[in-house]
Protein backbone atom coordinates (compact mmCIF):
# COMPACT_ATOMS: atom_id res chain seq x y z
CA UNK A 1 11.41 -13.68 -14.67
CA UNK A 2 10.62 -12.49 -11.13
CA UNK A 3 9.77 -8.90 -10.62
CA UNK A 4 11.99 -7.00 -8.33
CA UNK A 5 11.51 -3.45 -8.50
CA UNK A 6 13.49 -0.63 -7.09
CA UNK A 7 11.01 1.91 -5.29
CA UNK A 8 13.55 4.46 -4.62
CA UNK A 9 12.50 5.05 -8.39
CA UNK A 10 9.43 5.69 -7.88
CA UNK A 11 9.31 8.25 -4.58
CA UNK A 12 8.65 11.51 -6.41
CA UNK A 13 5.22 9.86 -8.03
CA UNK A 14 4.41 7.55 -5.94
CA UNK A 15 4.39 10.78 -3.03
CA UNK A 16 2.10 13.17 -5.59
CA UNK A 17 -0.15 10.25 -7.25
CA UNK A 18 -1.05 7.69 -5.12
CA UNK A 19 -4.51 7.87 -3.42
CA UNK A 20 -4.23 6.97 0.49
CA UNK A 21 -6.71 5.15 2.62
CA UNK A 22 -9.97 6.98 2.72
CA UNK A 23 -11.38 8.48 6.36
CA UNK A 24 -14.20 5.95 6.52
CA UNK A 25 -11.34 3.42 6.78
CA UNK A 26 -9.76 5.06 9.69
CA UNK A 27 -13.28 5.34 11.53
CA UNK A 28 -14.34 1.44 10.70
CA UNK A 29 -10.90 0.36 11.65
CA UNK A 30 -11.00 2.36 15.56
CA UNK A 31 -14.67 1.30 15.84
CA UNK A 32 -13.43 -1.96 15.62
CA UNK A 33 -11.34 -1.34 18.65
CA UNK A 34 -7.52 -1.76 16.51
CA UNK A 35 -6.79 1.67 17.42
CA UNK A 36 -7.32 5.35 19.68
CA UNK A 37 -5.37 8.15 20.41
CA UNK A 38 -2.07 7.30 21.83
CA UNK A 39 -1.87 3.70 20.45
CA UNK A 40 1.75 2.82 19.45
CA UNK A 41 1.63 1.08 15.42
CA UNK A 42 4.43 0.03 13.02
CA UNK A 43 3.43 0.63 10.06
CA UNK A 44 5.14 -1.90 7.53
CA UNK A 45 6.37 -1.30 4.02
CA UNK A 46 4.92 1.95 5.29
CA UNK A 47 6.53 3.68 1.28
CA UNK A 48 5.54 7.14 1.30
CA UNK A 49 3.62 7.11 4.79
CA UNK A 50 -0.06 7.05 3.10
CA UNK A 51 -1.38 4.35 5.56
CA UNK A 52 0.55 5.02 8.84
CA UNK A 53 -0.08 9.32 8.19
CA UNK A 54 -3.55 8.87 8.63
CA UNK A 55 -3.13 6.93 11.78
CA UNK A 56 -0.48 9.44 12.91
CA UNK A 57 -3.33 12.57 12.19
CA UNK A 58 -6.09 10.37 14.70
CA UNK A 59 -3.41 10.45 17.51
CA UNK A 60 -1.71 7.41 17.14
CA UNK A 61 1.76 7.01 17.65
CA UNK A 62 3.60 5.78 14.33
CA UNK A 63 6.59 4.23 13.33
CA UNK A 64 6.99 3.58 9.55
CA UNK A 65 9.27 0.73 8.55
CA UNK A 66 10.42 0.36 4.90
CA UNK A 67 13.81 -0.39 3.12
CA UNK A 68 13.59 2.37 0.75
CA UNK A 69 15.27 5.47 1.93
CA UNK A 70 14.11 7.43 -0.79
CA UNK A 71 10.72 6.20 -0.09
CA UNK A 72 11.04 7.34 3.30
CA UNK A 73 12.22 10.94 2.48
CA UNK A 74 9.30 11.71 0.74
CA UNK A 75 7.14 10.37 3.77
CA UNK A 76 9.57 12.73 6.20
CA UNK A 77 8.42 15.62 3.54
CA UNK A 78 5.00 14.85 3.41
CA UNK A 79 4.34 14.41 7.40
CA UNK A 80 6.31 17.54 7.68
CA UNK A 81 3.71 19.45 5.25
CA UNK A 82 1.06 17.92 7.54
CA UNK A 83 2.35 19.20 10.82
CA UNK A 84 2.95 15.14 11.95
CA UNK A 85 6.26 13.78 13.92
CA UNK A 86 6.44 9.80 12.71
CA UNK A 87 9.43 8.36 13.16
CA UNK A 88 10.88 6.29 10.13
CA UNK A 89 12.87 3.28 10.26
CA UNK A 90 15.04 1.41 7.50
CA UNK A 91 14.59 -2.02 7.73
CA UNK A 92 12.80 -4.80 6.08
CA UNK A 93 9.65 -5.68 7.75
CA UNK A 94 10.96 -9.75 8.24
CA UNK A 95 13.37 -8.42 10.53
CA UNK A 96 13.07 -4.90 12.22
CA UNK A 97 15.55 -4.85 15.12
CA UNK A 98 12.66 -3.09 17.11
CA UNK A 99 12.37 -4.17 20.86
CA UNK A 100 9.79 -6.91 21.25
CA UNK A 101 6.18 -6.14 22.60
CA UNK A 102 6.29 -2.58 21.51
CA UNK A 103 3.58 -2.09 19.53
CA UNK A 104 -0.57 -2.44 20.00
CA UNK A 105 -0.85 -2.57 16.10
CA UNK A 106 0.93 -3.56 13.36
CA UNK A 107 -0.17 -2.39 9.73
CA UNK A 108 0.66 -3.05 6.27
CA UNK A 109 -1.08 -0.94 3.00
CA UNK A 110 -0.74 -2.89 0.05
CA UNK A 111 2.33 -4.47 0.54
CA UNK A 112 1.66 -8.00 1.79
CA UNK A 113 2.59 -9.86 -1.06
CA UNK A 114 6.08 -8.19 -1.32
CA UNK A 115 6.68 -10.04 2.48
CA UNK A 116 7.75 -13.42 3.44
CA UNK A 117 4.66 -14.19 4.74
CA UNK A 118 5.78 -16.35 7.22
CA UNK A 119 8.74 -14.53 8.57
CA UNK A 120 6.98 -11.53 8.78
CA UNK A 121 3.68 -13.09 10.55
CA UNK A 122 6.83 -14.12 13.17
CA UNK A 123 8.27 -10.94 13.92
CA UNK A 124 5.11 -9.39 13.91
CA UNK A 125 3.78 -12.20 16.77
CA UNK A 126 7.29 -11.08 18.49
CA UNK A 127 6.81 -7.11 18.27
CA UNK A 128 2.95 -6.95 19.43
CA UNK A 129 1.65 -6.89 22.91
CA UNK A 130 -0.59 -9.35 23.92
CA UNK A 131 -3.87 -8.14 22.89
CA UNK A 132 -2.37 -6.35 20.09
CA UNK A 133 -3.47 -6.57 16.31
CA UNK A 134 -2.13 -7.07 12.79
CA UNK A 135 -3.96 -5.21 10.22
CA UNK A 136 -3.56 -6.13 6.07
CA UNK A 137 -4.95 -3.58 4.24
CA UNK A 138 -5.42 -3.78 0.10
CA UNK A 139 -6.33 -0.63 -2.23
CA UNK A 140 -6.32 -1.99 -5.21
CA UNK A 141 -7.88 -0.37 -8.92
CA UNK A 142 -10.23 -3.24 -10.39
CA UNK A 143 -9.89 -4.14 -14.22
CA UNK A 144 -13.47 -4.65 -15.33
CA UNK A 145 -13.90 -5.57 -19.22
CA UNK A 146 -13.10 -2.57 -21.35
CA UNK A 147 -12.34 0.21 -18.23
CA UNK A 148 -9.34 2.42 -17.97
CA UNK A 149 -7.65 -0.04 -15.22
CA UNK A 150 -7.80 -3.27 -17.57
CA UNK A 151 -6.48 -1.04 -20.72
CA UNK A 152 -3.61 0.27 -18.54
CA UNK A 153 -3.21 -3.20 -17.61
CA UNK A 154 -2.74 -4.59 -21.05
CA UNK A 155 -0.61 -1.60 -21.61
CA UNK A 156 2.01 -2.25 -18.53
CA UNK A 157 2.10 -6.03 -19.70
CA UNK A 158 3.00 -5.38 -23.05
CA UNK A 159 6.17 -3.43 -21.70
CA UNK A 160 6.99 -5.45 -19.08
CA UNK A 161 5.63 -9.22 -19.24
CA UNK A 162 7.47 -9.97 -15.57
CA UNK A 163 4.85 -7.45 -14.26
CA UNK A 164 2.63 -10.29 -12.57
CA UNK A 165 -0.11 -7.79 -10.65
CA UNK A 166 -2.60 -7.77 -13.29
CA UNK A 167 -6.46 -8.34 -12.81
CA UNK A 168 -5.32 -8.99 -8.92
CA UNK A 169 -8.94 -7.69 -6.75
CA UNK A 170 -7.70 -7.67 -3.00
CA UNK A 171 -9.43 -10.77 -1.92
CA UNK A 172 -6.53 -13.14 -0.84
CA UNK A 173 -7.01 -16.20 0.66
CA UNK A 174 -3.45 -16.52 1.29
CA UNK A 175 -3.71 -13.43 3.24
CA UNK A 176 -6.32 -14.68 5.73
CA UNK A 177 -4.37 -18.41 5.69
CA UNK A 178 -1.31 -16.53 6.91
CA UNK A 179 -3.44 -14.82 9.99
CA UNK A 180 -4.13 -18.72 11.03
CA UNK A 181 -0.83 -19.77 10.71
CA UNK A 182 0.39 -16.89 12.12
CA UNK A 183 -1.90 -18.17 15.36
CA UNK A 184 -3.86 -15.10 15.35
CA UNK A 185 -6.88 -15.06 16.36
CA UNK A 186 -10.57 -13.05 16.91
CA UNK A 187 -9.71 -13.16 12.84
CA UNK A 188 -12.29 -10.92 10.99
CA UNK A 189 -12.53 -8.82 7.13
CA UNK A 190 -14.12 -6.38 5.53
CA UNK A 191 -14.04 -4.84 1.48
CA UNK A 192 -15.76 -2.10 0.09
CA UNK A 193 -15.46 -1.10 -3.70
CA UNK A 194 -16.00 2.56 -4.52
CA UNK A 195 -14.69 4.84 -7.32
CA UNK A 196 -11.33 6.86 -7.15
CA UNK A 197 -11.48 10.06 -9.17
CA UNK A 198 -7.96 10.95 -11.35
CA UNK A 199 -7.18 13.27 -13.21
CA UNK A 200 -5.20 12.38 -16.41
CA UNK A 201 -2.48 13.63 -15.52
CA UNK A 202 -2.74 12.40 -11.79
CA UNK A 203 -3.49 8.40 -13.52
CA UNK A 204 -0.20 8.37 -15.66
CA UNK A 205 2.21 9.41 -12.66
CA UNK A 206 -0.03 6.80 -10.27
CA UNK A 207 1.15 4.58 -13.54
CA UNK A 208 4.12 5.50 -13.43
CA UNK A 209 4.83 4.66 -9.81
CA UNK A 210 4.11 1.27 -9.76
CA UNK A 211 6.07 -1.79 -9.52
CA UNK A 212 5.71 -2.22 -13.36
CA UNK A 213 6.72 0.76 -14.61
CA UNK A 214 9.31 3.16 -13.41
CA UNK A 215 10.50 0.74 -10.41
CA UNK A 216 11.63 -1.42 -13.05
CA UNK A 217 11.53 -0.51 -16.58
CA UNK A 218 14.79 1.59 -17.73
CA UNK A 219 13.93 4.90 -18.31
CA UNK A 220 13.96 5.49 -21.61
CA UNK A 221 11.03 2.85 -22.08
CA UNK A 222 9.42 4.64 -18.71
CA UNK A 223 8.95 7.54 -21.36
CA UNK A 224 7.94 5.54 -24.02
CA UNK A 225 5.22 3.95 -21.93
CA UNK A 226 3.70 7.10 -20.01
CA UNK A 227 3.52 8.65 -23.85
CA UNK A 228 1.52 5.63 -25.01
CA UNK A 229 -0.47 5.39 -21.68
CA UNK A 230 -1.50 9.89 -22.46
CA UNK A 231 -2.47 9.10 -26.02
CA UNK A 232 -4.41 5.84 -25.15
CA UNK A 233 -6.62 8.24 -22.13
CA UNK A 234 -6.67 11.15 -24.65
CA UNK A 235 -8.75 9.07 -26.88
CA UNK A 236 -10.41 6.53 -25.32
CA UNK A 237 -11.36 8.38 -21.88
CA UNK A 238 -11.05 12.14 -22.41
CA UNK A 239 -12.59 12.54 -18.92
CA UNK A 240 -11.07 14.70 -16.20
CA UNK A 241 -11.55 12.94 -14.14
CA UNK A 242 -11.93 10.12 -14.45
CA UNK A 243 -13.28 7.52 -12.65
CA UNK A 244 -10.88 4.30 -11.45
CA UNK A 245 -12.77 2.24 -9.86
CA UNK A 246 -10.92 0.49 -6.33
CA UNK A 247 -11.61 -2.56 -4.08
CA UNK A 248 -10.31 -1.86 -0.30
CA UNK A 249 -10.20 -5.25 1.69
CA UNK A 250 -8.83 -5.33 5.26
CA UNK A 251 -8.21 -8.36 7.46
CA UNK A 252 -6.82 -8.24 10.98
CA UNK A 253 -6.50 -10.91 13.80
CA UNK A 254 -5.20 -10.80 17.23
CA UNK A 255 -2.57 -11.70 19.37
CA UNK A 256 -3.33 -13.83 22.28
């Protein structure tokens, strides 16, 4: 069974839980020359903003693309709370209606695999400027042997065996075979593993927001599953908080 989940579910949690891309990210990324002040980005499967809003605060110009309007609410809410203007755009990221060459970067957090790789490495090719970049950017938790991530893991796949995401680390060599197909090139990547600190509380609803749980799982297991997932941290790791460890891996490539 193929997973298709419904991230309108999801907005509320997805919005309060979900760690964004840290600000050493942001400063690798510009001192790599992808972006400055002023430089118009699309931000793809942009969800709740978390990737493109930290652009936006460095003085970039962002448009967020997604094709979840509730998704996209929350992001309105949350760049309003942070004093941004991004515009938002419903749409899927194979096929934007956006005027061609409009964009000096194109970037997509931890949605890449939801794409049609190759229809998306099209329009993308169509919407850049020449000289512009496409930037694939994984945050992903990493299930080491016995650690919260691989019990939550085992936990998610015993309610929902479609769920297919499990023990995935953020290298992809798909990723970087797409770039060359794409005919992009000055190709390079990076990845960095480092610890995320959640709260309990703060771990179930990032739980909860994922593509395994409350995007598709009917609610009444939803409940069923978050209860399990607070009795299984309660004993096992009473920590607050606690540690997740994450691997963030980035690839980009030109346009010629």
């Amino acid at each position: 069974m193929k997973l298709a989940p419904d991230w309108n579910r999801t907005a509320a949690d997805y919005a309060r839980h979900r760690a964004g891309f840290p600000d050493w990210f942001y400063d690798r990324v510009a001192e790599r020359g992808l972006f400055r002040p002023g430089t118009q980005i699309l931000d793809i499967g942009t969800g709740t903003g978390f990737l493109g809003r930290g652009f936006a605060q460095r003085g970039a110009k962002v448009t967020g693309l997604d094709v979840a309007t509730a998704m996209l609410d929350a992001a309105r809410a949350l760049d309003q709370a942070a004093g941004l203007a991004t515009d938002y755009v419903t749409a899927p990221a194979e096929s934007t209606g956006l005027p061609a060459q409009s964009f000096d970067l194109i970037s997509a957090g931890t949605c890449w695999h939801w794409f049609n790789a190759p229809k998306v490495m099209a329009e993308a090719m169509r919407l850049l400027k020449p000289g512009g970049h496409l930037l694939i950017a994984n945050l992903v938790w990493l299930p080491l042997p016995g650690n919260v991530v691989a019990r939550t893991e085992a936990l998610i796949e015993a309610y929902n065996p479609s769920w297919h995401l499990g023990g995935w680390q953020g290298h992809s060599a798909d990723q970087q075979r797409h770039l060359i197909e794409g005919g992009f090139v000055a190709r390079e990547s990076a990845s960095v593993d480092y610890d995320i600190p959640y709260s309990p509380e703060a771990w179930r609803g990032r739980i909860r927001g994922s593509a395994g749980v409350a995007a598709s799982l009917p609610a009444a297991a939803v409940e069923k599953f978050d209860a399990e997932l607070g009795a299984l941290l309660a004993q096992d790791f009473p920590g607050d908080p606690i540690p997740v460890p994450h691997r963030l891996v980035a690839l980009w490539g030109q346009k010629p």
